[in-house]
C-alpha atoms as a PDB file:
ATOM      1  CA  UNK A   1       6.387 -23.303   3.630  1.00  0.00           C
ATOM      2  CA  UNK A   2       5.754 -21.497   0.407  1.00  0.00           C
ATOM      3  CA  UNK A   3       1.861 -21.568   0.553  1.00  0.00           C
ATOM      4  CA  UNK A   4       2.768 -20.677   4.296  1.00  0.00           C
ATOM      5  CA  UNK A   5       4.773 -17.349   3.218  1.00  0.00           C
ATOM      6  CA  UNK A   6       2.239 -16.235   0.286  1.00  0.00           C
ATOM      7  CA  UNK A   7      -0.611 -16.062   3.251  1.00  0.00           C
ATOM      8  CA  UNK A   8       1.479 -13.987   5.943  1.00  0.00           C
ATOM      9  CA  UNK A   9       2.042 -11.774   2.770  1.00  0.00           C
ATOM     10  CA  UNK A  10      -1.366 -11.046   1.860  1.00  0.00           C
ATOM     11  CA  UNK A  11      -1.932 -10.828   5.463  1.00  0.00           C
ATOM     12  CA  UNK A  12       0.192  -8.006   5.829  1.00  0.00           C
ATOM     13  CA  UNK A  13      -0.580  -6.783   2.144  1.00  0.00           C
ATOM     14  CA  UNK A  14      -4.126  -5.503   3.697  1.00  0.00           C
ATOM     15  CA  UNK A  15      -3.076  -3.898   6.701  1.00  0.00           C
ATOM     16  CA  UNK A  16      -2.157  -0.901   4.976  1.00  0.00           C
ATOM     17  CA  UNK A  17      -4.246  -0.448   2.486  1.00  0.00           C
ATOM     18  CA  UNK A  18      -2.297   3.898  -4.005  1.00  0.00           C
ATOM     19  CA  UNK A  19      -3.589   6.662  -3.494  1.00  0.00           C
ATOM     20  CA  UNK A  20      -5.508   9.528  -3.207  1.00  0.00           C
ATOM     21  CA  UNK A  21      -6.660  11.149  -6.674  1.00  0.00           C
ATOM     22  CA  UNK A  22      -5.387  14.229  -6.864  1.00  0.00           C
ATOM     23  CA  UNK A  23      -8.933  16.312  -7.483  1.00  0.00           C
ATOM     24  CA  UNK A  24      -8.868  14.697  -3.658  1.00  0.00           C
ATOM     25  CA  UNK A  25      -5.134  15.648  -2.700  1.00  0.00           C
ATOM     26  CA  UNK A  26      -4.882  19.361  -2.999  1.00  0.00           C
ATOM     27  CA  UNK A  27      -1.650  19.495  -0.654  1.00  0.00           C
ATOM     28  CA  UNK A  28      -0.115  15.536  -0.501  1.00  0.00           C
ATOM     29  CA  UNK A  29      -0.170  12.442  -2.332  1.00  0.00           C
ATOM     30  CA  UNK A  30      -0.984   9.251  -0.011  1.00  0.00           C
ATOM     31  CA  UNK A  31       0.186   5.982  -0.607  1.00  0.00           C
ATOM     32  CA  UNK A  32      -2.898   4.646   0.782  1.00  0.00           C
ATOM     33  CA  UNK A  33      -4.824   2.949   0.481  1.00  0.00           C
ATOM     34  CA  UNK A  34      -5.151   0.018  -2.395  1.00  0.00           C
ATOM     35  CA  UNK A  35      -2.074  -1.854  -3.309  1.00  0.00           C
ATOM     36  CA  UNK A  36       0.441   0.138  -5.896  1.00  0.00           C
ATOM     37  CA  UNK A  37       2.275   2.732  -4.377  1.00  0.00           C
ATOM     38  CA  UNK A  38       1.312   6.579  -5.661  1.00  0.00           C
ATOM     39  CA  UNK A  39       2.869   8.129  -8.603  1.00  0.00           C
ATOM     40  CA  UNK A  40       3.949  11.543  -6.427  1.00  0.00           C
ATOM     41  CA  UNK A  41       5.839  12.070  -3.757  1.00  0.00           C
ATOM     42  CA  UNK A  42       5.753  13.850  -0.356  1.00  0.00           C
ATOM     43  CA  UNK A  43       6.367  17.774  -0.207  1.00  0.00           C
ATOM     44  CA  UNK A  44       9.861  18.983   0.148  1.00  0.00           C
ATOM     45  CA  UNK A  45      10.844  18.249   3.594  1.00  0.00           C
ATOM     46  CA  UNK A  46       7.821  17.868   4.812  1.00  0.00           C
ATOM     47  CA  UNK A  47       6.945  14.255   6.237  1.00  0.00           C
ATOM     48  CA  UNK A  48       3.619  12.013   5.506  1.00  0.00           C
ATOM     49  CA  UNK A  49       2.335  10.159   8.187  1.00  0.00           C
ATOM     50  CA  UNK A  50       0.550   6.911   7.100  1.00  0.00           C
ATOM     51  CA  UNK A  51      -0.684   4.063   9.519  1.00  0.00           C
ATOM     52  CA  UNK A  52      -3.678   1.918   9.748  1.00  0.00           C
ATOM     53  CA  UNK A  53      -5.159  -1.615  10.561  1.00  0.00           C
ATOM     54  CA  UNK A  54      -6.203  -4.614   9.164  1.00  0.00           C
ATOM     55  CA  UNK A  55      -8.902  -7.400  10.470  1.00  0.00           C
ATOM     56  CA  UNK A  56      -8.283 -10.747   8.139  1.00  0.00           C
ATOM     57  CA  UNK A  57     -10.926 -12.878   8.479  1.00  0.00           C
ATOM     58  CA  UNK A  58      -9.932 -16.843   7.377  1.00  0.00           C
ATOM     59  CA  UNK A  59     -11.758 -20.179   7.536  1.00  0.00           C
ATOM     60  CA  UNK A  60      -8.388 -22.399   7.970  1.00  0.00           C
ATOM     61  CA  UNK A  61      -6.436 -19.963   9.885  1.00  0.00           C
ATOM     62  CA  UNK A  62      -8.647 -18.173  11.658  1.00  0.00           C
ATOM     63  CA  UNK A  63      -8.700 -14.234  12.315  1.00  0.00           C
ATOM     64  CA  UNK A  64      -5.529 -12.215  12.555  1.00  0.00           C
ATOM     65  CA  UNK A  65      -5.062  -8.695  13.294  1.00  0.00           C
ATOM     66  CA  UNK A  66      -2.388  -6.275  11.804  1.00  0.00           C
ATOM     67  CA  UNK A  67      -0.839  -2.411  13.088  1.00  0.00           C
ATOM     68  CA  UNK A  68      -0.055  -0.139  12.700  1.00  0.00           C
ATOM     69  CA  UNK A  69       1.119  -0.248   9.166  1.00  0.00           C
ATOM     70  CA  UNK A  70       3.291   2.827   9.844  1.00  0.00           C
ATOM     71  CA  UNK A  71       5.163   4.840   7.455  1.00  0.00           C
ATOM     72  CA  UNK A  72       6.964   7.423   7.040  1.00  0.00           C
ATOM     73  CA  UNK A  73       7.808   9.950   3.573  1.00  0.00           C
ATOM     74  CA  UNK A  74       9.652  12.751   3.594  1.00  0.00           C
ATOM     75  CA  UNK A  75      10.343  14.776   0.232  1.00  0.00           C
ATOM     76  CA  UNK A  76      13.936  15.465  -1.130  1.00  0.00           C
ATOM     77  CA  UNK A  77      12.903  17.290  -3.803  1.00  0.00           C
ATOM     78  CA  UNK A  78      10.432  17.817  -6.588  1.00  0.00           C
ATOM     79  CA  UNK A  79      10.578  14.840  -7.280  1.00  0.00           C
ATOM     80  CA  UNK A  80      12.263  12.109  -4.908  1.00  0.00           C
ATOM     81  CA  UNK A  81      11.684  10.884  -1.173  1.00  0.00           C
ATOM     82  CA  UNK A  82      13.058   8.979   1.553  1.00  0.00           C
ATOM     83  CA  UNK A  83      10.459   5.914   3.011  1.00  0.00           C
ATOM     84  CA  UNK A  84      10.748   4.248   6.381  1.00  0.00           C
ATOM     85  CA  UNK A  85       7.989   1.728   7.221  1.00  0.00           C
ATOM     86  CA  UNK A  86       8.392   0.415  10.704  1.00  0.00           C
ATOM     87  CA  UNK A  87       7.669  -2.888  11.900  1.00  0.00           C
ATOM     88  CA  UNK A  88       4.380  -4.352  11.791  1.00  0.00           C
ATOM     89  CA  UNK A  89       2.658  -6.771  14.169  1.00  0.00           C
ATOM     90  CA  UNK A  90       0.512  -9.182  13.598  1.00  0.00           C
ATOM     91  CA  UNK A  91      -1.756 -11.292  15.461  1.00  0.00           C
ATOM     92  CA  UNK A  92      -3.449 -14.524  14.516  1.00  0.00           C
ATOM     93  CA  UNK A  93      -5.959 -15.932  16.436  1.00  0.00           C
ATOM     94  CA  UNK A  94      -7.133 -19.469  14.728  1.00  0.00           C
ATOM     95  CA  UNK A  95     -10.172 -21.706  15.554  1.00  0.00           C
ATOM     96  CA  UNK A  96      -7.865 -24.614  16.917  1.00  0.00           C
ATOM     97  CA  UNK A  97      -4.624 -24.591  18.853  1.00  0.00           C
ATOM     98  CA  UNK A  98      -2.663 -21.319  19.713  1.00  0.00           C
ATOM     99  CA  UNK A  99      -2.671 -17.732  19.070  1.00  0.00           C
ATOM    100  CA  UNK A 100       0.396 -16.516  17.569  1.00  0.00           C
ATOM    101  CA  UNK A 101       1.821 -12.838  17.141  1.00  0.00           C
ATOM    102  CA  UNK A 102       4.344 -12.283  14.368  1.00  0.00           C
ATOM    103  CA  UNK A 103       6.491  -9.220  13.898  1.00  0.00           C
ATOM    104  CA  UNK A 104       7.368  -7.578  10.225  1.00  0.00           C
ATOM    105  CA  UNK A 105      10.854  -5.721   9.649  1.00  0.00           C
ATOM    106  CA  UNK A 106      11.395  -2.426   9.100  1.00  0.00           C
ATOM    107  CA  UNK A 107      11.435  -1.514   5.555  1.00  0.00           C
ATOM    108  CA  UNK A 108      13.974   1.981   4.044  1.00  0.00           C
ATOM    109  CA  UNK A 109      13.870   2.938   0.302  1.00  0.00           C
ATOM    110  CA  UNK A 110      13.286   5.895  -1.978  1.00  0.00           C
ATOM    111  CA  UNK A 111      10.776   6.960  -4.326  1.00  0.00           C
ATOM    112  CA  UNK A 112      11.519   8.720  -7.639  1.00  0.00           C
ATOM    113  CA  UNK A 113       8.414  10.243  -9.766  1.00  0.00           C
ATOM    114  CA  UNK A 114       7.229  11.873 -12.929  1.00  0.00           C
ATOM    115  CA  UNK A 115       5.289  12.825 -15.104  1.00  0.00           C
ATOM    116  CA  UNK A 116       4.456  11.098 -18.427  1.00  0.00           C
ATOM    117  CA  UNK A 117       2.365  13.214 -20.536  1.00  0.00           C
ATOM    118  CA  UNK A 118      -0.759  15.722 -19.915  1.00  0.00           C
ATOM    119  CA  UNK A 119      -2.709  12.407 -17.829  1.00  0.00           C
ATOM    120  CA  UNK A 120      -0.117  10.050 -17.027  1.00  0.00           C
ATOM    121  CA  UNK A 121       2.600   9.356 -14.388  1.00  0.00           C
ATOM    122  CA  UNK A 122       5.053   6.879 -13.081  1.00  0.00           C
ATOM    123  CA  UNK A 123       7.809   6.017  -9.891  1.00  0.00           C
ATOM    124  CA  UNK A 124      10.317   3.764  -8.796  1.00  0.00           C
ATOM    125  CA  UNK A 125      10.496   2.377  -5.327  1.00  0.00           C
ATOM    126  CA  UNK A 126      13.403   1.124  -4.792  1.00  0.00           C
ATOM    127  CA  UNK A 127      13.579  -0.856  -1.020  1.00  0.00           C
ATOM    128  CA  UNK A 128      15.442  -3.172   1.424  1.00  0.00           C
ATOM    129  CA  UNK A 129      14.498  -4.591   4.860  1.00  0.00           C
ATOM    130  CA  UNK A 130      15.827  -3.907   8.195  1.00  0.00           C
ATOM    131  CA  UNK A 131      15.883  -7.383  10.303  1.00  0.00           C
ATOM    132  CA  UNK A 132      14.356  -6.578  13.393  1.00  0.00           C
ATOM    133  CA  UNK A 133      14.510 -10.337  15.134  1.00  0.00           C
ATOM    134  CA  UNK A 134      17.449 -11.512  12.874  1.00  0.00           C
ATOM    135  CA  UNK A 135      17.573 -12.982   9.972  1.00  0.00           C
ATOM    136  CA  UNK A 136      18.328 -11.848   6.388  1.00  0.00           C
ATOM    137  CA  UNK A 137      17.851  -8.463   4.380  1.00  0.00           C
ATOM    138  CA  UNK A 138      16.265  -8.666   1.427  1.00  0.00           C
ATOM    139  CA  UNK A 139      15.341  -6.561  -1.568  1.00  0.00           C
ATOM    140  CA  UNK A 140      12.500  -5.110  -3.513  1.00  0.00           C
ATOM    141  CA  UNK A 141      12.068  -3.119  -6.838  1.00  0.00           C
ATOM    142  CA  UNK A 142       8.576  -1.508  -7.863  1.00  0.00           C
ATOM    143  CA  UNK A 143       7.309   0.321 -11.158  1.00  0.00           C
ATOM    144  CA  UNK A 144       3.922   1.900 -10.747  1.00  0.00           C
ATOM    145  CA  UNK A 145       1.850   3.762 -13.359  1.00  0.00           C
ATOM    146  CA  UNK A 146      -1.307   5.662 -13.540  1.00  0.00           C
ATOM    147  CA  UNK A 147      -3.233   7.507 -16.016  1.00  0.00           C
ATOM    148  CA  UNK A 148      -6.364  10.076 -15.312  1.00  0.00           C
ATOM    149  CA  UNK A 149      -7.786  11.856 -18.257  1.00  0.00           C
ATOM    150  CA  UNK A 150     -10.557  13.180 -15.964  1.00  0.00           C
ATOM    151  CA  UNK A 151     -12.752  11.767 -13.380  1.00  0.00           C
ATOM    152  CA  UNK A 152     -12.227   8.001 -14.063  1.00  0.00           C
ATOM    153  CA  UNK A 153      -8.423   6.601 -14.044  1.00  0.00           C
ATOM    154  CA  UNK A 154      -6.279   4.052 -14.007  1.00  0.00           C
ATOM    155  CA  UNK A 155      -3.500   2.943 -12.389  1.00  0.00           C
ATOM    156  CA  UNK A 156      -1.265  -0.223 -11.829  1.00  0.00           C
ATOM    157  CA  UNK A 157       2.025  -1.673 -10.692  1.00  0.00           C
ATOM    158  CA  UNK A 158       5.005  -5.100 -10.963  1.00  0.00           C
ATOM    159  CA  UNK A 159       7.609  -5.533  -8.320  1.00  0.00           C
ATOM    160  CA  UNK A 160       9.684  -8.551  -7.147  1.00  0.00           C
ATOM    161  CA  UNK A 161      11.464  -8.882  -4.152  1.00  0.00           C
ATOM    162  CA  UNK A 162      12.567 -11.393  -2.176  1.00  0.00           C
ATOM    163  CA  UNK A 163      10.870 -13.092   0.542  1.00  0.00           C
ATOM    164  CA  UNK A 164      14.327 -15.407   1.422  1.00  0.00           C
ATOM    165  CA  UNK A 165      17.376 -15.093  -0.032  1.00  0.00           C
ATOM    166  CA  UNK A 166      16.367 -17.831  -2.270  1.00  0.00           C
ATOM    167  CA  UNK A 167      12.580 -17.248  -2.501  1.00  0.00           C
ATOM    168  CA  UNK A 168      11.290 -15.042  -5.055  1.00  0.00           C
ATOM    169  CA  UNK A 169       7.895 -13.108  -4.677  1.00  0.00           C
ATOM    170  CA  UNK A 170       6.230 -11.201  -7.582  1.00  0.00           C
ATOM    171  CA  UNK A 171       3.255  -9.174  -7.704  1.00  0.00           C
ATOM    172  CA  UNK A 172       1.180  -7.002  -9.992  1.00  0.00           C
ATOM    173  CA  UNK A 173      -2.151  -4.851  -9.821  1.00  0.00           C
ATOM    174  CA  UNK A 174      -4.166  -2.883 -11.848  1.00  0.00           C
ATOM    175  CA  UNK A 175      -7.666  -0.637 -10.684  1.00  0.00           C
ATOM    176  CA  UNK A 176     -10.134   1.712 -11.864  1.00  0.00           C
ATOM    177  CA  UNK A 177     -10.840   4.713  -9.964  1.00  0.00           C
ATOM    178  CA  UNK A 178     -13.339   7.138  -9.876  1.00  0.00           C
ATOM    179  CA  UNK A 179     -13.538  10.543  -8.017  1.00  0.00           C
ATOM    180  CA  UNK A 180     -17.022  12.040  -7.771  1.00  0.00           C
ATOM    181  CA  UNK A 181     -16.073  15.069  -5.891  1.00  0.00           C
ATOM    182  CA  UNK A 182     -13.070  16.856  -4.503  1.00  0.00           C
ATOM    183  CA  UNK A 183     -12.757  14.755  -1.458  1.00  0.00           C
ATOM    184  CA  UNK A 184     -13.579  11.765  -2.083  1.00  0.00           C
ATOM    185  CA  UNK A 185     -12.912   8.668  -4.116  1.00  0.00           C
ATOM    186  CA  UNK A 186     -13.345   5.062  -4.891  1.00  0.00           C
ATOM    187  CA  UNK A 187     -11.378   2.032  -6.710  1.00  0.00           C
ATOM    188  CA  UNK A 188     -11.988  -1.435  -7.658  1.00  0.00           C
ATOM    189  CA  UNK A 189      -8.847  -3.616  -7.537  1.00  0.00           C
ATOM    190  CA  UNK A 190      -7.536  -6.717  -8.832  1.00  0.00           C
ATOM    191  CA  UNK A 191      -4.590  -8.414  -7.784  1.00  0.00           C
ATOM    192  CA  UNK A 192      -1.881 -11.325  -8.220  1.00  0.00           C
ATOM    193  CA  UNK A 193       0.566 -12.332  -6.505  1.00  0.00           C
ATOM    194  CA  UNK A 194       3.069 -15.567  -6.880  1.00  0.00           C
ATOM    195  CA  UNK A 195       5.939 -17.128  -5.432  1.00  0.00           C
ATOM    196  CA  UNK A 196       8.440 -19.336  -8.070  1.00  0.00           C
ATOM    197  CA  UNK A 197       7.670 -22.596  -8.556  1.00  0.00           C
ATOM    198  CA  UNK A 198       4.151 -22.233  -7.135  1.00  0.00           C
ATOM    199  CA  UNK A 199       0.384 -21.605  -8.643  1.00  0.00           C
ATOM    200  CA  UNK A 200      -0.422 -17.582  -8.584  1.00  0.00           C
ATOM    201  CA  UNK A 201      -2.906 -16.229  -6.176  1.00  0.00           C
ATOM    202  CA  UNK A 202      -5.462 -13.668  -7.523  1.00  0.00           C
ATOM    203  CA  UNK A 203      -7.332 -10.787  -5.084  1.00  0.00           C
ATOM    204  CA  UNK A 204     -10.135  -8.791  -6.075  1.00  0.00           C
ATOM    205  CA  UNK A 205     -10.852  -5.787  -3.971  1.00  0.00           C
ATOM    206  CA  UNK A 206     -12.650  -2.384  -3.770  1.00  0.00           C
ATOM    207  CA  UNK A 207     -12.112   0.706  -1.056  1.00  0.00           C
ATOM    208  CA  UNK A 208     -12.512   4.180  -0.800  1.00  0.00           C
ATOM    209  CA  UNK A 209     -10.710   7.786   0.330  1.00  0.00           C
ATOM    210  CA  UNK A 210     -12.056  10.948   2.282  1.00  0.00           C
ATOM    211  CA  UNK A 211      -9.988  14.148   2.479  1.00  0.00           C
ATOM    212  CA  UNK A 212     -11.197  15.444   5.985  1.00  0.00           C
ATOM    213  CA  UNK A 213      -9.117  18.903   5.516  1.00  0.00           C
ATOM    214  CA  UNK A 214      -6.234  19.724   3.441  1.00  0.00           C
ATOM    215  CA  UNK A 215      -3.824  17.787   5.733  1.00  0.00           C
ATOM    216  CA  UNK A 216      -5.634  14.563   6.953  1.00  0.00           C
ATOM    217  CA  UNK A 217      -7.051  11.538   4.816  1.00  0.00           C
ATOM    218  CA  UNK A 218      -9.029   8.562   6.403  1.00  0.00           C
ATOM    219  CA  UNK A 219      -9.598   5.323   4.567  1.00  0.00           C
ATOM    220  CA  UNK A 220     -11.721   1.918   4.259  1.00  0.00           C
ATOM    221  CA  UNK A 221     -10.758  -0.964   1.975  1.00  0.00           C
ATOM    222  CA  UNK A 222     -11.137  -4.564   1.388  1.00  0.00           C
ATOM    223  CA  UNK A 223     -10.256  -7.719  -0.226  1.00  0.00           C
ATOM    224  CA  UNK A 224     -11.075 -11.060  -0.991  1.00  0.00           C
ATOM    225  CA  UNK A 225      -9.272 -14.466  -1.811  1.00  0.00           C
ATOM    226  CA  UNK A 226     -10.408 -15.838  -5.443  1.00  0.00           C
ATOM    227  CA  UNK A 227      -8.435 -18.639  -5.384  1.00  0.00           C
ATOM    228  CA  UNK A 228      -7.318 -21.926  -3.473  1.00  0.00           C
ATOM    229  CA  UNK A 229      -5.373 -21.134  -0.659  1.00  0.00           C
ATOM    230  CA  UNK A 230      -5.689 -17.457  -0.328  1.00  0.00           C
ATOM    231  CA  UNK A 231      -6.816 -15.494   2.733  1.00  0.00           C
ATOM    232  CA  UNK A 232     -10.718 -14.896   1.869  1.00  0.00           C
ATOM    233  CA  UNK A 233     -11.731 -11.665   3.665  1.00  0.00           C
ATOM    234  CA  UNK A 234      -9.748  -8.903   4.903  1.00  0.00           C
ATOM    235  CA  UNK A 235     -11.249  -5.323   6.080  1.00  0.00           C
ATOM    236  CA  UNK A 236      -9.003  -2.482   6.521  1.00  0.00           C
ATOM    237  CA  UNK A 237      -9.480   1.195   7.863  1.00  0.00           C
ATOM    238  CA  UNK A 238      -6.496   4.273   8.444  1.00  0.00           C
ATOM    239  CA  UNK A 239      -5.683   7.911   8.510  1.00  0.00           C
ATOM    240  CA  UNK A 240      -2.594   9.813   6.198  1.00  0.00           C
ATOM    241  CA  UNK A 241      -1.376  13.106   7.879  1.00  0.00           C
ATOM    242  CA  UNK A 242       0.697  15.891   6.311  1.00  0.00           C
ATOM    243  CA  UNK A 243       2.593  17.409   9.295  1.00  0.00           C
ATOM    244  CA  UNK A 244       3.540  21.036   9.428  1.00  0.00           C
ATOM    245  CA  UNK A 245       0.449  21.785   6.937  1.00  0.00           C
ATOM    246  CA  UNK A 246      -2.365  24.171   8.709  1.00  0.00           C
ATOM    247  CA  UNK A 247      -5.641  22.111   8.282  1.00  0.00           C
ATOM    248  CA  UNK A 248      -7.543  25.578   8.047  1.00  0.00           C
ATOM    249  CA  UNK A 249      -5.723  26.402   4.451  1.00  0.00           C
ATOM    250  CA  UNK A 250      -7.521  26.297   1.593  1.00  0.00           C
ATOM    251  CA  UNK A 251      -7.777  23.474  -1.058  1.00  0.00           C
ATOM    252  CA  UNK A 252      -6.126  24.558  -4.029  1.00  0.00           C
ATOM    253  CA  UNK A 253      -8.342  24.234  -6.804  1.00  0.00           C
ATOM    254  CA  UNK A 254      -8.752  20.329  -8.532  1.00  0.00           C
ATOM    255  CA  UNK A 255      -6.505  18.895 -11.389  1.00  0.00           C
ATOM    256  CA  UNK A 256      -7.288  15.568 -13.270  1.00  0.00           C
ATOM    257  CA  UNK A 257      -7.381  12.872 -10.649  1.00  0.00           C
ATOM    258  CA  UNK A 258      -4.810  10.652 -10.767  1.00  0.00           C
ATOM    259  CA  UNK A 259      -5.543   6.980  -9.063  1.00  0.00           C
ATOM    260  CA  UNK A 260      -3.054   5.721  -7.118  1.00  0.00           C
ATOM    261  CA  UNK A 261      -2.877   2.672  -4.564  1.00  0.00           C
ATOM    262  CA  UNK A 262      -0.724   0.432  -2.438  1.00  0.00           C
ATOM    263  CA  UNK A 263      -0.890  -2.243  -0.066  1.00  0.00           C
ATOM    264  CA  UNK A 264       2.403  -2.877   2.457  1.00  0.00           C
ATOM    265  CA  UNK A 265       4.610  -5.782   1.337  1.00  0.00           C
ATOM    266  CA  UNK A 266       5.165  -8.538   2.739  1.00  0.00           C
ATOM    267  CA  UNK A 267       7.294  -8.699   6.120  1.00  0.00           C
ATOM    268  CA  UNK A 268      10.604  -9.070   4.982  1.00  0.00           C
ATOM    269  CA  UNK A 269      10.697  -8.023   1.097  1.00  0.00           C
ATOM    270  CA  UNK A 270      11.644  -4.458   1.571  1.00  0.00           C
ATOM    271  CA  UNK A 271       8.143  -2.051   2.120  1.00  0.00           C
ATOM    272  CA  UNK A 272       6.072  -1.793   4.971  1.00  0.00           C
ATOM    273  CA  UNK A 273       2.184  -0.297   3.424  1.00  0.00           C
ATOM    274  CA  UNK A 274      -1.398   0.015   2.862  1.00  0.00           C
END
């Protein structure tokens, strides 16, 4: 059941794919894609779209298929936002016996941010779950950090959560980015992940972000399993959108990048994404 619950996590951990440097983001901070969520939050009452897809590719179970990895941020402030992830789907198609199609839970929580330092920068998502088919709501607390002296960063994150009321999950991250240009970017990830009383898994993974206009990001990522048990391949693509923000306007001029990335929890421990 356990090794059973740490694969439907990673699963949905990829569908989603921190975020975008900000010599990338001249008007919003994604939270895709990667794993970690970002270290700023959305504008002041003015929502982030996120959503996106995820092909997992498995020799003992087979291929699944996640969406839309949808989320939702709206700023309270400088320095706070309300998060609503809403349920994600997922379909698994194995080599023997039958498909299967299993649905996540909604996920609501805040985010609090700030600086640290000239370079540096941290939040705190807090988050619970929504039961969409029943069951129990459970919890999930998140630190995330990054640091960006200049084109090269990095960036990082712990949480725990629960993935049962008597089931703890725990994960951690850390990645280097790099931003060549204004628009664009690139990370290389690694990644564990454990439940109690069970052998850590360990992810290695590398993607990339494109600022198409001030208001719209697109995204490619992967992963890969490095050890027993773990899904071995997943491929993910998806698009952040700033609504209410004129893609005509100018770019404001670059600061330090600052590398941030996230992948969506697990169904059921409190976050939706990327």
């Amino acid at each position: 059941m356990k090794l059973f619950l740490k694969r439907v996590s990673f699963w949905v951990l990829a569908c989603a794919a921190g975020g975008l440097p900000a010599a990338a983001r001249a008007q919003f901070s994604s939270d895709r894609p990667g794993y970690a969520n970002s270290t700023q939050t959305a504008p002041h009452l003015q929502p982030i779209v996120e959503m996106g897809t995820a092909f997992t590719f498995d020799e003992d179970d087979g291929t699944s298929l996640s969406a839309p990895s949808a989320s939702i941020r709206l700023g309270l402030g400088t320095s706070t936002e309300l998060r609503l992830a809403l349920p994600n789907v997922t379909g698994v198609f194995p080599e023997e016996g039958d498909n299967d199609v299993a649905f996540g839970d909604a996920t609501a929580g805040l985010k609090v941010a700030f600086e640290v330092g000239r370079n540096g920068a941290m939040s705190f998502v807090p988050s619970v779950s929504i039961p969409v088919n029943g069951g129990d709501a459970t919890g999930r607390l998140e630190w995330n950090w990054s640091y960006s002296p200049n084109a090269f960063g990095l960036m990082g994150n712990l949480a725990g959560g629960t993935v049962a009321p008597d089931l703890v999950l725990g994960e951690g991250s850390i990645a280097v980015t790099y931003a060549p240009s204004d628009p664009l970017w690139f990370y290389l990830l690694g990644v564990m992940l454990w439940v109690e009383d069970e052998d850590p898994d360990a992810f290695a993974g590398a993607g990339m972000g494109y600022m198409l206009n001030p208001a719209l990001q697109v995204d490619f990522s992967f992963d890969v399993g490095l050890t027993e048990g773990t899904t071995r391949l997943t491929v993910s693509a998806g698009l952040t959108v700033l609504l209410g923000e004129s893609a005509a306007a100018p770019a404001t001029a670059p600061v330090a990048p600052t590398a941030q990335l996230r992948r969506p929890r697990p169904p059921g421990v409190g976050r939706a994404a990327p």
